[in-house]
C-alpha atoms as a PDB file:
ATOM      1  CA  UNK A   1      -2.027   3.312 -17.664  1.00  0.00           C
ATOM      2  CA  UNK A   2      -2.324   6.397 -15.477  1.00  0.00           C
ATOM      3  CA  UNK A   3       0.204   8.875 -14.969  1.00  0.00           C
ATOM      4  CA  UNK A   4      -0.253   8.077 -11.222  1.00  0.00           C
ATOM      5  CA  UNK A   5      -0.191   4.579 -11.975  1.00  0.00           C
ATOM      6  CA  UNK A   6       2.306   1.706 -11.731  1.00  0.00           C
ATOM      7  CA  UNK A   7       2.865  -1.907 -12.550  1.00  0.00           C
ATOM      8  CA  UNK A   8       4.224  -4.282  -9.656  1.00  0.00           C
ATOM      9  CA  UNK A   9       4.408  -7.765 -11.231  1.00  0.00           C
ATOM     10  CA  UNK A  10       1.354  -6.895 -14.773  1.00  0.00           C
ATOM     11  CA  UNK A  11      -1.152  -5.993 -12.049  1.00  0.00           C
ATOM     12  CA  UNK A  12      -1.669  -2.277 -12.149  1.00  0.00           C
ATOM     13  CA  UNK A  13      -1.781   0.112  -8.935  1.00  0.00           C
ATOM     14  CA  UNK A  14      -2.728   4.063  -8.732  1.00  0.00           C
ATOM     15  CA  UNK A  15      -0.692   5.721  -6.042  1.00  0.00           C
ATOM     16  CA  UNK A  16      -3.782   7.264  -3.229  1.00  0.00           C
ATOM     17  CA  UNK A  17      -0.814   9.063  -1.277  1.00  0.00           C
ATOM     18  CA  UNK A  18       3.503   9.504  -1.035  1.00  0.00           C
ATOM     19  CA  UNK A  19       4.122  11.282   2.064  1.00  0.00           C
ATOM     20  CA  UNK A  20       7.411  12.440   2.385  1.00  0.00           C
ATOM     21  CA  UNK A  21       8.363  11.523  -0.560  1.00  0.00           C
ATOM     22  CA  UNK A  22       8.203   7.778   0.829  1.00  0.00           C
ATOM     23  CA  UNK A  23       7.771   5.921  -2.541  1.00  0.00           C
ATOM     24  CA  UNK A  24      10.802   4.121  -3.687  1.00  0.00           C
ATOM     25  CA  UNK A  25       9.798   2.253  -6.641  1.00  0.00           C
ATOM     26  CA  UNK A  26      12.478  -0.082  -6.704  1.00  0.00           C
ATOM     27  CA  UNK A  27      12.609  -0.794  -3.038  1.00  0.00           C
ATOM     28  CA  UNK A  28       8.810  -1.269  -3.774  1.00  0.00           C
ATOM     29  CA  UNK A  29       9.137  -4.083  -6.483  1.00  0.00           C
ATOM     30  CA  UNK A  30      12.108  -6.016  -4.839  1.00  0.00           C
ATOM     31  CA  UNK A  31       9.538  -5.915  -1.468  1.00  0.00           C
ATOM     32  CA  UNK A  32       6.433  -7.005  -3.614  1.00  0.00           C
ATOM     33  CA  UNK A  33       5.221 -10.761  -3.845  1.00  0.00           C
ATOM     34  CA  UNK A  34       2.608 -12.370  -4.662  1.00  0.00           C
ATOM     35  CA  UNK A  35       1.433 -12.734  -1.054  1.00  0.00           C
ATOM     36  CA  UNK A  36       0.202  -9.144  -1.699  1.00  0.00           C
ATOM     37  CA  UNK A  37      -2.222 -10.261  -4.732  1.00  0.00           C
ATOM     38  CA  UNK A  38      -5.267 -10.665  -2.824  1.00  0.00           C
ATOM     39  CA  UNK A  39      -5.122  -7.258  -0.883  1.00  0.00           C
ATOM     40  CA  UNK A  40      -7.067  -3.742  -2.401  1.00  0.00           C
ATOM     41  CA  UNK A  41      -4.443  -1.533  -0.939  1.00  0.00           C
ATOM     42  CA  UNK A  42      -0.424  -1.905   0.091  1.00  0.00           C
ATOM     43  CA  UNK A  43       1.242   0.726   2.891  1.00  0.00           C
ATOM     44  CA  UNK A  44       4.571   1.105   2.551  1.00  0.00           C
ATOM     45  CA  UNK A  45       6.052   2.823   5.587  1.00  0.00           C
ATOM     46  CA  UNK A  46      10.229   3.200   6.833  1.00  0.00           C
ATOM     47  CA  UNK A  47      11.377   2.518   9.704  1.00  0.00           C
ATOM     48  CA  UNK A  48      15.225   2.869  10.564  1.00  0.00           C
ATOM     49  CA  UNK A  49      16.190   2.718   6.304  1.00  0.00           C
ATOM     50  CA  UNK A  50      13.701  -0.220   5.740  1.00  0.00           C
ATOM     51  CA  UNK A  51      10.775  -0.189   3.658  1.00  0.00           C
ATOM     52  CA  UNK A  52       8.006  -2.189   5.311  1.00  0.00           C
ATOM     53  CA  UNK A  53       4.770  -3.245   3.077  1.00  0.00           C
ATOM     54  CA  UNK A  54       1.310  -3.980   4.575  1.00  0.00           C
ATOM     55  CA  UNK A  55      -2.052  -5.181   2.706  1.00  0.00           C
ATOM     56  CA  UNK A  56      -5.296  -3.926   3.626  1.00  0.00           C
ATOM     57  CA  UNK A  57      -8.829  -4.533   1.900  1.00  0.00           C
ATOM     58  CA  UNK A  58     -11.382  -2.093   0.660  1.00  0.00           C
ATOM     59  CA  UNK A  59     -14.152  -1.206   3.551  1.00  0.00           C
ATOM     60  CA  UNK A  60     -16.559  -3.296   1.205  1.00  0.00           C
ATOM     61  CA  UNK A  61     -14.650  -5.628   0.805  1.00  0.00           C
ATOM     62  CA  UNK A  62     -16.184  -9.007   2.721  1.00  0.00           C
ATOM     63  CA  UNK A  63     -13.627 -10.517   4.133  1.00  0.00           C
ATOM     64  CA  UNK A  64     -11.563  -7.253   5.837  1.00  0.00           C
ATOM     65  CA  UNK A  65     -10.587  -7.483   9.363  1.00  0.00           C
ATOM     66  CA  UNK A  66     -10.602  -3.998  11.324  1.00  0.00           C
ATOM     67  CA  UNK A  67      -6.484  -4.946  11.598  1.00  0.00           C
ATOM     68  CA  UNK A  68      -6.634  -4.820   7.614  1.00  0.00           C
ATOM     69  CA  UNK A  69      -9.661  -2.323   6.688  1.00  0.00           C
ATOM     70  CA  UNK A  70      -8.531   0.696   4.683  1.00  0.00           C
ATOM     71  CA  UNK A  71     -10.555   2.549   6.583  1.00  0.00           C
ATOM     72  CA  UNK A  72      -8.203   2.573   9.788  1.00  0.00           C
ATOM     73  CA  UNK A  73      -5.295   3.775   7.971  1.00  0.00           C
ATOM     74  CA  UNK A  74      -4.466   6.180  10.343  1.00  0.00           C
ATOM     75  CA  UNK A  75      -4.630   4.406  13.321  1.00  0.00           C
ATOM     76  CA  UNK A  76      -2.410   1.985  11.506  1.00  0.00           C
ATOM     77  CA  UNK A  77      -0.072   4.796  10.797  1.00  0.00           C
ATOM     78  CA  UNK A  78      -0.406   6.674  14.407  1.00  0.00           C
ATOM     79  CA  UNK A  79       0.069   3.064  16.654  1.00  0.00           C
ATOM     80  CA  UNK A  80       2.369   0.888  14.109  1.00  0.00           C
ATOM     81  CA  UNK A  81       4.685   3.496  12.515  1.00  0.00           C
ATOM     82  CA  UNK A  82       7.448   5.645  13.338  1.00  0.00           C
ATOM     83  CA  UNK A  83       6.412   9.234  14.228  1.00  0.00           C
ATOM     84  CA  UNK A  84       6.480  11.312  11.591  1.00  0.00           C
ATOM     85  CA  UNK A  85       7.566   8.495   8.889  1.00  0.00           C
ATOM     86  CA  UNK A  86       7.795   8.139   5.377  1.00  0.00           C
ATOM     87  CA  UNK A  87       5.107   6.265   3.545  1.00  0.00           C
ATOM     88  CA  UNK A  88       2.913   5.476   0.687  1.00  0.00           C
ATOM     89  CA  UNK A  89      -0.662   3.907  -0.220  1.00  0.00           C
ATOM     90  CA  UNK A  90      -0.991   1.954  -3.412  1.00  0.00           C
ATOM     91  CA  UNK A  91      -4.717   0.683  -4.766  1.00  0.00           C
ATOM     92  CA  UNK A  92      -5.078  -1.926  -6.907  1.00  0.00           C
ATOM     93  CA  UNK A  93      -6.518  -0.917 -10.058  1.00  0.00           C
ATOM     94  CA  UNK A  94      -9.453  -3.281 -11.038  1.00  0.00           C
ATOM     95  CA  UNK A  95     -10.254  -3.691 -14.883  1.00  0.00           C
ATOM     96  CA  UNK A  96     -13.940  -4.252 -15.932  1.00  0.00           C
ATOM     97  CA  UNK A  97     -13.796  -7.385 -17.924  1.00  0.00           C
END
């Protein structure tokens, strides 16, 4: 395991970005279930003391939705978010077997 790297329930993630300082481990693992096992990416963003987790896919990933598509981040961020928040983006980490 990475440096940059954590473990949320034996499935390894690398940390992509921590703006503002907006990773809280903990708050990250008492959030995390397994309704976030099928996704490439979580967001973690606060909003009035609250951490609030999000799944999105890889852009090749078949079955992403533009609501869920890595690759509108920002616009996730910009429309969905509180100005100038707190957040983090967490890939799943994918082991050649």
């Amino acid at each position: 395991m990475k440096n940059n790297s954590i473990l949320l329930e034996d499935k390894e993630y690398e940390i992509i970005e921590d703006v503002r300082d907006g990773l809280d481990l903990d708050e990250l693992k008492n959030k995390y279930t397994d309704f976030f096992y099928p996704y490439d990416y979580i967001v973690g963003d606060w909003a009035y003391g609250k951490l609030r987790l999000k799944g999105f896919y890889d852009d090749k990933n078949p079955i992403k939705k533009d609501i869920n598509n890595i690759k509108n981040l920002k616009k996730y961020i910009d429309e969905n978010c509180a100005f100038n928040c707190k957040y983090f983006v967490v890939k799943k980490v994918y082991k050649n077997k």
